[in-house]
N, C-alpha and C. Protein backbone atom coordinates (compact mmCIF):
# COMPACT_ATOMS: atom_id res chain seq x y z
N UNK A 1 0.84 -1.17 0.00
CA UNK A 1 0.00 0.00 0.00
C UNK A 1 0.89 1.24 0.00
N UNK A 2 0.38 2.23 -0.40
CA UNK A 2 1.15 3.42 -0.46
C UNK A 2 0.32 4.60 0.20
N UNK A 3 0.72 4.99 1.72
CA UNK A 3 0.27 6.34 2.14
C UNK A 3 1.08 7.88 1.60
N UNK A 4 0.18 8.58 1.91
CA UNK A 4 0.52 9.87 1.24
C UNK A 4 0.70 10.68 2.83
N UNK A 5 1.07 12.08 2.98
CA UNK A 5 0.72 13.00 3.57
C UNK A 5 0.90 14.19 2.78
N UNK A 6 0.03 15.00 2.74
CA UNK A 6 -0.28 16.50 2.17
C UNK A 6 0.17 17.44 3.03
N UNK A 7 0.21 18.41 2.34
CA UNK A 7 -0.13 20.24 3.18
C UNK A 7 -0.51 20.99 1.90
N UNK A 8 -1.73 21.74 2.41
CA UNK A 8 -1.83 22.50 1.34
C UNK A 8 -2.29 21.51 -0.02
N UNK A 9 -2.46 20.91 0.31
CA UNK A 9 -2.31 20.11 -1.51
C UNK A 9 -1.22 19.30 -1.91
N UNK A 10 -0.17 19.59 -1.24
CA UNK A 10 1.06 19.08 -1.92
C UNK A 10 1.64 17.79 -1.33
N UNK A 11 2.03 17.18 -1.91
CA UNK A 11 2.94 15.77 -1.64
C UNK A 11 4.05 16.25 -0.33
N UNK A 12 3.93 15.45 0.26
CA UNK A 12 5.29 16.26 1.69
C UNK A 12 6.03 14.84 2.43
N UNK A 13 5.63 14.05 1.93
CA UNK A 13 5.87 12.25 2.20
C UNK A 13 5.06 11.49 1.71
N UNK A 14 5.78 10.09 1.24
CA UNK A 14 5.31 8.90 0.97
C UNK A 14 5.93 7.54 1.24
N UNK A 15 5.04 7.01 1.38
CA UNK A 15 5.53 5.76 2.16
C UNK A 15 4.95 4.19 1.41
N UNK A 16 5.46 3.06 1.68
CA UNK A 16 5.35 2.08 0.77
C UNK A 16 5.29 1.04 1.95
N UNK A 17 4.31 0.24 1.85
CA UNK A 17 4.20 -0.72 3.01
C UNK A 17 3.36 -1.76 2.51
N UNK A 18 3.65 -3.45 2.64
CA UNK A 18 3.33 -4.23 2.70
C UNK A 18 2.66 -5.69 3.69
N UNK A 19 1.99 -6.35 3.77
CA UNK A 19 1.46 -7.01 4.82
C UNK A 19 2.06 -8.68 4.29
N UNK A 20 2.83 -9.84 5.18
CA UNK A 20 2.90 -10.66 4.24
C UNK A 20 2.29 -11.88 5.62
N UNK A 21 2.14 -13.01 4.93
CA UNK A 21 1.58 -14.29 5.67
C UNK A 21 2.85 -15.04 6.20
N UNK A 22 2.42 -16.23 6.86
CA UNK A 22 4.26 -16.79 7.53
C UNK A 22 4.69 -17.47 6.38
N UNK A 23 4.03 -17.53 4.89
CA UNK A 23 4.49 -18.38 3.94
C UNK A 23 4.86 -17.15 2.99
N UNK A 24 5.59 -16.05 3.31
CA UNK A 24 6.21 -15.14 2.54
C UNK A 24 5.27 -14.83 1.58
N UNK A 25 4.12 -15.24 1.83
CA UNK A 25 2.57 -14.58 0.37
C UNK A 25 2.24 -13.05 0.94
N UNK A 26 1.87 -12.12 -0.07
CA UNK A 26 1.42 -11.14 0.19
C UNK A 26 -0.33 -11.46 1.11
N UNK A 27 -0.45 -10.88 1.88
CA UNK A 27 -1.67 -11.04 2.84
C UNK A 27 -2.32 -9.90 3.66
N UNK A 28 -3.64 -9.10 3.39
CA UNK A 28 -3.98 -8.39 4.03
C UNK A 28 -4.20 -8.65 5.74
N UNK A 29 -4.26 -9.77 5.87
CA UNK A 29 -4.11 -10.26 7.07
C UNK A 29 -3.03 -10.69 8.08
N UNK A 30 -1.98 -10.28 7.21
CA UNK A 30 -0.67 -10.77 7.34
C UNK A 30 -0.04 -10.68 8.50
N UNK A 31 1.14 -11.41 9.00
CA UNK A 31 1.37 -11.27 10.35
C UNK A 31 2.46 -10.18 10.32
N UNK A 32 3.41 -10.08 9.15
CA UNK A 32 4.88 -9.74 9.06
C UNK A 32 4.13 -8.15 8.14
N UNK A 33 4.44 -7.13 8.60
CA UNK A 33 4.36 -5.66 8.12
C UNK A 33 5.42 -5.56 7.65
N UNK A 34 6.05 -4.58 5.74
CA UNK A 34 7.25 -4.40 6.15
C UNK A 34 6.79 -3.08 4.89
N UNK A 35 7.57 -2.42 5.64
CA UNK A 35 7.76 -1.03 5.11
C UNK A 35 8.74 -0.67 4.20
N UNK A 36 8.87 -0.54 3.02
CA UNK A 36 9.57 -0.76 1.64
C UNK A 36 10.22 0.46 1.45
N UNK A 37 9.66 1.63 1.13
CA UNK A 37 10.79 2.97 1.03
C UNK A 37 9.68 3.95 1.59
N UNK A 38 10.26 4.93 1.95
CA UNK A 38 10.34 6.33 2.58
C UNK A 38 11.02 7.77 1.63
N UNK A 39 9.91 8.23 1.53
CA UNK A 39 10.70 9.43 1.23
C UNK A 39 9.85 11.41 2.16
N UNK A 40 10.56 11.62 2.44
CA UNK A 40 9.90 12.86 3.51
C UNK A 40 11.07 14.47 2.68
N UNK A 41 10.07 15.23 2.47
CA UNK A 41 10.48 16.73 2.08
C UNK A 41 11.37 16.94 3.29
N UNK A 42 12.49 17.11 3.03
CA UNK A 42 13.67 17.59 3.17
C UNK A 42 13.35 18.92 4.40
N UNK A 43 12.85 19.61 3.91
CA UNK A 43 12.20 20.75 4.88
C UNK A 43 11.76 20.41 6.10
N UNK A 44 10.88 19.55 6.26
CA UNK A 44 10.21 19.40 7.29
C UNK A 44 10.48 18.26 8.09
N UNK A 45 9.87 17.99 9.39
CA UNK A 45 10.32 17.48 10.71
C UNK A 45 10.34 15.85 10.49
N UNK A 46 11.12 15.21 9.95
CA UNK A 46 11.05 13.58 9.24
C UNK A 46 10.50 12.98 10.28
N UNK A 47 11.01 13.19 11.63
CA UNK A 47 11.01 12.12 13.13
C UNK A 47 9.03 12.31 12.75
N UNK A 48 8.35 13.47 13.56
CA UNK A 48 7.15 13.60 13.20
C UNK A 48 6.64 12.76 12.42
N UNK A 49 7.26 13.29 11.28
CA UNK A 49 6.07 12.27 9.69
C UNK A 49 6.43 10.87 9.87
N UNK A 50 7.75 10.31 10.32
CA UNK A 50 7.47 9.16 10.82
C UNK A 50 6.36 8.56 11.67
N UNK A 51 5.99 9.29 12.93
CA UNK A 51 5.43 8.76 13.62
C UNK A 51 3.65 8.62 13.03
N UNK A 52 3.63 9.75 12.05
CA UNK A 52 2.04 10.20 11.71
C UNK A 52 1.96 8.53 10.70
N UNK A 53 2.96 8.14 10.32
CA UNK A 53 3.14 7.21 8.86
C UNK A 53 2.86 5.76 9.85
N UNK A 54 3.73 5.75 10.91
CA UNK A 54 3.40 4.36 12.22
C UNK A 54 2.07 4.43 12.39
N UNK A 55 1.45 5.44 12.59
CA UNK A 55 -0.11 5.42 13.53
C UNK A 55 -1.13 5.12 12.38
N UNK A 56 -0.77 5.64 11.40
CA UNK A 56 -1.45 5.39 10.30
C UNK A 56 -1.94 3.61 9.59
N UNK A 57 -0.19 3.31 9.64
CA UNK A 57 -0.18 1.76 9.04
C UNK A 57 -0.74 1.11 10.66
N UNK A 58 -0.11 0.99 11.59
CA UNK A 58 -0.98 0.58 12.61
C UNK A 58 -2.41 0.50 12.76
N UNK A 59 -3.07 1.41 12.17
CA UNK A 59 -4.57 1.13 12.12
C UNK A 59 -4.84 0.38 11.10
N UNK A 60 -4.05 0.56 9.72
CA UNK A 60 -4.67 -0.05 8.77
C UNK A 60 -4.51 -2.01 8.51
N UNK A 61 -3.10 -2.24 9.82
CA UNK A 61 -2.64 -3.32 9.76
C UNK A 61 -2.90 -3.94 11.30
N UNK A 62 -4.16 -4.10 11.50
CA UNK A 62 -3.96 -4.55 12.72
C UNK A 62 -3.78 -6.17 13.24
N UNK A 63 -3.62 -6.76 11.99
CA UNK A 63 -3.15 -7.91 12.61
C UNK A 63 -1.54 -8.20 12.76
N UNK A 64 -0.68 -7.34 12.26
CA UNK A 64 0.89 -6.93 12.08
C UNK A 64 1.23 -7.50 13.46
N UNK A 65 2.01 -8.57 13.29
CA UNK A 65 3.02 -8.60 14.97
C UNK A 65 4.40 -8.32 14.72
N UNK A 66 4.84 -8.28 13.71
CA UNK A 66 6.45 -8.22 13.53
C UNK A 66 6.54 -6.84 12.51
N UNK A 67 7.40 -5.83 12.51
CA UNK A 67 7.77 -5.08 11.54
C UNK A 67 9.18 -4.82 10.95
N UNK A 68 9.52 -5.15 10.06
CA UNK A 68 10.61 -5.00 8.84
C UNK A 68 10.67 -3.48 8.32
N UNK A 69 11.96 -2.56 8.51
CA UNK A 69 11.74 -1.40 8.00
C UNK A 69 12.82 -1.33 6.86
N UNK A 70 12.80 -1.30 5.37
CA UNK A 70 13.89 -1.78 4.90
C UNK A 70 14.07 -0.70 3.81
N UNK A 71 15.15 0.17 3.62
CA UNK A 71 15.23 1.76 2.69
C UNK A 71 16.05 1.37 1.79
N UNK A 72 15.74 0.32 1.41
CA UNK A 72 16.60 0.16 -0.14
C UNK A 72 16.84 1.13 -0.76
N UNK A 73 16.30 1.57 -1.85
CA UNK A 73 16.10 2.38 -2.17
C UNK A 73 17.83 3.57 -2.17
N UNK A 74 17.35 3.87 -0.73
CA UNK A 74 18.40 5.01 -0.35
C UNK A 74 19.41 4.85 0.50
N UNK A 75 19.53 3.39 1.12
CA UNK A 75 20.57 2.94 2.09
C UNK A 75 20.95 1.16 1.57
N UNK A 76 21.05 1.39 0.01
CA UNK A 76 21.57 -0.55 -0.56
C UNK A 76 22.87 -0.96 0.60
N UNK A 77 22.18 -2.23 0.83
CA UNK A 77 22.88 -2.67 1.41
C UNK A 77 22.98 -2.86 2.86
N UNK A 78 22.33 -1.71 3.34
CA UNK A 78 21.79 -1.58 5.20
C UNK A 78 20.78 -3.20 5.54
N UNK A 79 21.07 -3.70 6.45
CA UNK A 79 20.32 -5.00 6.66
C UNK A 79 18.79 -3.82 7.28
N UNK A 80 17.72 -4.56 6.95
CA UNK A 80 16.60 -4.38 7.32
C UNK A 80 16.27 -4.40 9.07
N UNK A 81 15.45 -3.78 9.78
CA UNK A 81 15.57 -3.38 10.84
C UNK A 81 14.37 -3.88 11.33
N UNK A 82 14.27 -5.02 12.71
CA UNK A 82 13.17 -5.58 12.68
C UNK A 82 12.52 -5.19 14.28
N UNK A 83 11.38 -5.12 14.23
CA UNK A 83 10.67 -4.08 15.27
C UNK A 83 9.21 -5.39 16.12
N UNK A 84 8.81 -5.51 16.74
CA UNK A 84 7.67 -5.91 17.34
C UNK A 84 6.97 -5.13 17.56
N UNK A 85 5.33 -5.53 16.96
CA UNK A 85 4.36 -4.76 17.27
C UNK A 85 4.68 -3.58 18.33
N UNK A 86 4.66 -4.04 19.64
CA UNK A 86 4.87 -2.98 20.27
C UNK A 86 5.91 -2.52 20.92
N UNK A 87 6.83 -2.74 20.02
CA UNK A 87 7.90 -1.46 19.85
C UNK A 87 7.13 -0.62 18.97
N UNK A 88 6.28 -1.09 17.84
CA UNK A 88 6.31 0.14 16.71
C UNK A 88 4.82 1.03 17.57
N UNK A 89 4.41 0.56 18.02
CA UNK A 89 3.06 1.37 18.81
C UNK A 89 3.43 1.88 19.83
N UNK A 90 4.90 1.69 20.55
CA UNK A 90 5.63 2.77 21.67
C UNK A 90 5.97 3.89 20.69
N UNK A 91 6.83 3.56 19.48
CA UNK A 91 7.23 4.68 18.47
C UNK A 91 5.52 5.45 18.27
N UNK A 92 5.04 4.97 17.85
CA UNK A 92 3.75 5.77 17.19
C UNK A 92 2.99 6.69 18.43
N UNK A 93 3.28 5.78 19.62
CA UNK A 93 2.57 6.61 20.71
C UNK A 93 1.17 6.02 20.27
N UNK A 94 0.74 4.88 20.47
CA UNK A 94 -0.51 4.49 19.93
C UNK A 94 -1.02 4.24 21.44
């Protein structure tokens, strides 16, 4: 899935997140959350839009027990960073 956040109208972050089953299948029900790339306007407060982007997928994934945060993308090569439910709902402040 792909969340947005606006201001004004405008694109200001986006985010890329997936749900998968214990048999590595894509699954809306999925146990394993993993968050694929990130990108946040340069300008503004990243830590914040992180947390608005946690509270967000948290609602939309509530069967998620494990989370994978992985920035290909912009860090090849960084091993993926793995979180428990509630670690990521201490981060979100849920």
């Amino acid at each position: 899935m792909i969340e947005l956040i606006k201001d004004k109208g405008n694109i200001v972050a986006v985010v890329e997140w997936l749900l998968f089953n214990e048999h590595c299948l894509l699954d809306n029900d999925g146990d394993f959350l993993v968050v694929c790339e990130l990108e946040i306007n340069k300008e503004l407060n990243g830590y914040k839009i992180l947390k608005e982007f946690a509270r967000i997928i948290l609602i939309k994934a509530p069967s998620a027990k494990r989370c994978f945060f992985v920035r290909e993308y912009k860090y090849k090569g960084r091993k993926p960073r793995e979180y428990t439910r509630k670690q990521f709902e201490r981060f979100a402040e849920v």
